[in-house]
C-alpha atoms as a PDB file:
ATOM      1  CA  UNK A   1     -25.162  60.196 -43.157  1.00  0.00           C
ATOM      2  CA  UNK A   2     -25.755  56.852 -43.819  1.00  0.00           C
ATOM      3  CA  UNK A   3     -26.606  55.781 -39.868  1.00  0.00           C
ATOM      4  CA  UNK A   4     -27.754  57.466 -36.632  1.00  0.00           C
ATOM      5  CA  UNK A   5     -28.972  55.790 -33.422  1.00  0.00           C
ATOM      6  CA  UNK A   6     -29.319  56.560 -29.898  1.00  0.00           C
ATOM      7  CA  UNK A   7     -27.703  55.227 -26.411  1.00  0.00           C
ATOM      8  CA  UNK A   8     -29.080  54.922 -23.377  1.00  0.00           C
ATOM      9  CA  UNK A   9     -26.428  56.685 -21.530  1.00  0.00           C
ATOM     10  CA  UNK A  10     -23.286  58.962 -23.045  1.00  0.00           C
ATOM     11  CA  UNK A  11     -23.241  59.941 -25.889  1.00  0.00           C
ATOM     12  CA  UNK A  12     -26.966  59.979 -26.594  1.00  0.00           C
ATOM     13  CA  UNK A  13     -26.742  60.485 -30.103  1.00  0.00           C
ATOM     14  CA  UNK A  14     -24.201  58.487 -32.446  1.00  0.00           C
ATOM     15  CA  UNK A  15     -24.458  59.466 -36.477  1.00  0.00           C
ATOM     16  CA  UNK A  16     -22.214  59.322 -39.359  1.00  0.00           C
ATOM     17  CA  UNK A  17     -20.801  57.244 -42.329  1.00  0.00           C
ATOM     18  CA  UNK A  18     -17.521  55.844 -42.444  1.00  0.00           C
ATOM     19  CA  UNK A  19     -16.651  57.441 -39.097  1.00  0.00           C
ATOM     20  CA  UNK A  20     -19.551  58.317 -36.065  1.00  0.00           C
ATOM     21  CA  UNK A  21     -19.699  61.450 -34.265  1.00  0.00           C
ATOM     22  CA  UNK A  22     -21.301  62.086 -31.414  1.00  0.00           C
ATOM     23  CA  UNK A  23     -23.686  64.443 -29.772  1.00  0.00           C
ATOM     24  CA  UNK A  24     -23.349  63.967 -26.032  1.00  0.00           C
ATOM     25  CA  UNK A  25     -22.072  65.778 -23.316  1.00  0.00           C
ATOM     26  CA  UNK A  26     -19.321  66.304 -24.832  1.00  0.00           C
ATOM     27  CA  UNK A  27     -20.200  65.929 -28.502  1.00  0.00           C
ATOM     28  CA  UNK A  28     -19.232  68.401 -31.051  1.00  0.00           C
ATOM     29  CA  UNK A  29     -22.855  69.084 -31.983  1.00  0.00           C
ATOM     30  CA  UNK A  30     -23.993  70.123 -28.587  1.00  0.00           C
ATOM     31  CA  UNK A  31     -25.087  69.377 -25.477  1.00  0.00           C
ATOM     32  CA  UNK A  32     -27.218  65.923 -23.705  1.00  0.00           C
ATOM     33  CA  UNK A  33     -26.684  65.086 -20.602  1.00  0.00           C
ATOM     34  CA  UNK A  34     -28.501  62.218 -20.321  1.00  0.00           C
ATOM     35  CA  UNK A  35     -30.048  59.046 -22.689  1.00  0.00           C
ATOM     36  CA  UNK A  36     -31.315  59.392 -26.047  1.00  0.00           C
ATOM     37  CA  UNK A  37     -34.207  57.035 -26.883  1.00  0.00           C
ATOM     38  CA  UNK A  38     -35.493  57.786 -30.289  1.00  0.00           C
ATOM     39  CA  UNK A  39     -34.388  59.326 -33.562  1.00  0.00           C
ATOM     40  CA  UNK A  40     -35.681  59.687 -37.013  1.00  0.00           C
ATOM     41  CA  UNK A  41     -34.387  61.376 -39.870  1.00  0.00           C
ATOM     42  CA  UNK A  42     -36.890  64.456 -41.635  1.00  0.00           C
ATOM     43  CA  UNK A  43     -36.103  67.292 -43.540  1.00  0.00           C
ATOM     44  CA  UNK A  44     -37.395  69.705 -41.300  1.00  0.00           C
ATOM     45  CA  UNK A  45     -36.068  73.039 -43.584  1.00  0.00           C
ATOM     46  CA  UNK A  46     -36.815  71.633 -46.664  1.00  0.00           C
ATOM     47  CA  UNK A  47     -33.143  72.222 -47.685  1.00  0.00           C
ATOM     48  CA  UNK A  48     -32.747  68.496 -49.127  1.00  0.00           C
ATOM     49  CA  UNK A  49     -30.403  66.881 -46.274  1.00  0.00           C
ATOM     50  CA  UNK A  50     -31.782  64.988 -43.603  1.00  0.00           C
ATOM     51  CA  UNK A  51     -32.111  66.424 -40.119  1.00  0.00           C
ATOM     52  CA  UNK A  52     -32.304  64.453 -37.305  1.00  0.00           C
ATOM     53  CA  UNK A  53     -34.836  64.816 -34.373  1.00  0.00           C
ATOM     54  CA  UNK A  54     -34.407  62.765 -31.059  1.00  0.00           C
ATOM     55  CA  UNK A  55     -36.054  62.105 -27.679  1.00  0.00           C
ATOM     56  CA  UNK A  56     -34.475  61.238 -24.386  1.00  0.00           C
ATOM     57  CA  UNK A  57     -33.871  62.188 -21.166  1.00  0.00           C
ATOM     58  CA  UNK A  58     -32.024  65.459 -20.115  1.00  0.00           C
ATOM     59  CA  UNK A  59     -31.017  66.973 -17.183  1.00  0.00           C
ATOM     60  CA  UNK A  60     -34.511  68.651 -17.071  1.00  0.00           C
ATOM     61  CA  UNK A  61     -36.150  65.326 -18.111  1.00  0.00           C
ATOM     62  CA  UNK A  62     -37.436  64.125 -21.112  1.00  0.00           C
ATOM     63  CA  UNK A  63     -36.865  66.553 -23.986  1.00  0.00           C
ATOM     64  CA  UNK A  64     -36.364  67.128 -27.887  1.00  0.00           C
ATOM     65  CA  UNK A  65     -33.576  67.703 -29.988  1.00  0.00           C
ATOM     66  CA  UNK A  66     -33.712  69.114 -33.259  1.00  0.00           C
ATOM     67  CA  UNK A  67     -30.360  68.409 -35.311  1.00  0.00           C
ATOM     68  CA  UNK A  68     -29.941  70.410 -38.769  1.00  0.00           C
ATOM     69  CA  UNK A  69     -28.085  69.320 -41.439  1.00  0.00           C
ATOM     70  CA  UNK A  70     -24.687  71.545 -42.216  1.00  0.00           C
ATOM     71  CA  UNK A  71     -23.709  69.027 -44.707  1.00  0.00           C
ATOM     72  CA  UNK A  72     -20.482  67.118 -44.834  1.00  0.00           C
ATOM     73  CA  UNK A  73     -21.565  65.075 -41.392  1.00  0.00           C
ATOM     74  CA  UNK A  74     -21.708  68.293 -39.581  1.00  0.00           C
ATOM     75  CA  UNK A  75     -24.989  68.527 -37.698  1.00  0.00           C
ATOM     76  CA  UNK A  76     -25.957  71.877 -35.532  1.00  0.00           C
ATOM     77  CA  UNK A  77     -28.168  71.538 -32.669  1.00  0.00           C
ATOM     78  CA  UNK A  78     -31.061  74.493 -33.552  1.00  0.00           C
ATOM     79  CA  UNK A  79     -33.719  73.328 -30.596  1.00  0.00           C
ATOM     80  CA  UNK A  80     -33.934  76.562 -28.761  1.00  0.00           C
ATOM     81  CA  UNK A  81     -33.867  78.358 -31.735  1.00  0.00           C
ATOM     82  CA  UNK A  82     -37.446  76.865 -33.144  1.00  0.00           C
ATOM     83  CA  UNK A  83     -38.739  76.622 -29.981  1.00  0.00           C
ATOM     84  CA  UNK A  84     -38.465  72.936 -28.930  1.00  0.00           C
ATOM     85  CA  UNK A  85     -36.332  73.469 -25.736  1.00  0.00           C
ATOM     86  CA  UNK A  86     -39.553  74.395 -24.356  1.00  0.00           C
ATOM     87  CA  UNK A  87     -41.436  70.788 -25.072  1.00  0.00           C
ATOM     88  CA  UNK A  88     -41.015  68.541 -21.886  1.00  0.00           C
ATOM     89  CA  UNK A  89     -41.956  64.757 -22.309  1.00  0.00           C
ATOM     90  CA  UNK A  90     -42.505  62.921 -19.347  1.00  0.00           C
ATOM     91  CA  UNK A  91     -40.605  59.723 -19.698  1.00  0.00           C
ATOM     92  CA  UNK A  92     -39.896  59.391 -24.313  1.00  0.00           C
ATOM     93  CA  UNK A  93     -38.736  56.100 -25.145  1.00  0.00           C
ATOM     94  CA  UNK A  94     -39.412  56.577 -29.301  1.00  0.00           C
ATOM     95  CA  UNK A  95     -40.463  59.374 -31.893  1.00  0.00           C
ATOM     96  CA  UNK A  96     -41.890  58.660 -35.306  1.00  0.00           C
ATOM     97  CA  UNK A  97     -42.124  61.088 -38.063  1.00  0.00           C
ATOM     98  CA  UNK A  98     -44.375  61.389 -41.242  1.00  0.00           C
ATOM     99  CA  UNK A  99     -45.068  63.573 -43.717  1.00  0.00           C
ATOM    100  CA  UNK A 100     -49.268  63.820 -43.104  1.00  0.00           C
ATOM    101  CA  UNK A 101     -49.391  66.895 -45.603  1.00  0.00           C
ATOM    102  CA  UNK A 102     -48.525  64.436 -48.667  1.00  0.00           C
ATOM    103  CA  UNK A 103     -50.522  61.781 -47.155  1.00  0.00           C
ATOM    104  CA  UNK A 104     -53.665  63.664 -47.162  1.00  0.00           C
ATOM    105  CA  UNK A 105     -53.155  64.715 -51.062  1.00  0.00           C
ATOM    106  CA  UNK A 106     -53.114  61.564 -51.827  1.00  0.00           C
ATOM    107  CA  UNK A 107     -55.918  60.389 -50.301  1.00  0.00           C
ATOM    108  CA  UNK A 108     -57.911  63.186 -51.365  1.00  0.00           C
END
């Protein structure tokens, strides 16, 4: 994956490399109904590929999306299953991640 970004409207979510897919409405990786207004990449498994996490607003509201990795550009949404779907933002317009555990041993 070489570029991800969000819309504000359809499809939400954009990623890919020489080609994008989408996760929208009717994306292959799931389902947003809605605008996507942040993303950042992390490696929330610790598998080596880079996950994508995004805010925006759903048909519930504002919400969180957890992408994982499959390789090859394929990207599975896993937010219910880590318990996400039940984090409600009220109006996200960014998300920034960091990795505060290797911060802190370096500062120590």
């Amino acid at each position: 994956m070489d570029l991800a970004f969000t819309h504000a409207g359809e499809p939400g979510i954009s990623y890919g490399e020489m080609w994008m897919e989408t996760f929208g409405a009717r994306g292959a990786a799931g389902h947003w109904l809605g605008e996507g207004w942040g993303i950042a990449a992390i490696d929330y498994d610790n598998d080596g590929w880079l996950d994508l996490v995004a805010v925006g607003a759903g048909a519930n509201g504002g919400e969180v999306r957890l992408l994982r990795n499959l390789a090859r550009e394929k990207f599975a949404d896993v937010t219910k299953e880590v318990g996400l779907d039940k984090v409600k933002l009220s109006e996200p317009r960014a998300i920034v991640a960091a990795d505060l555990r290797g911060m802190a041993k370096r500062i120590w």
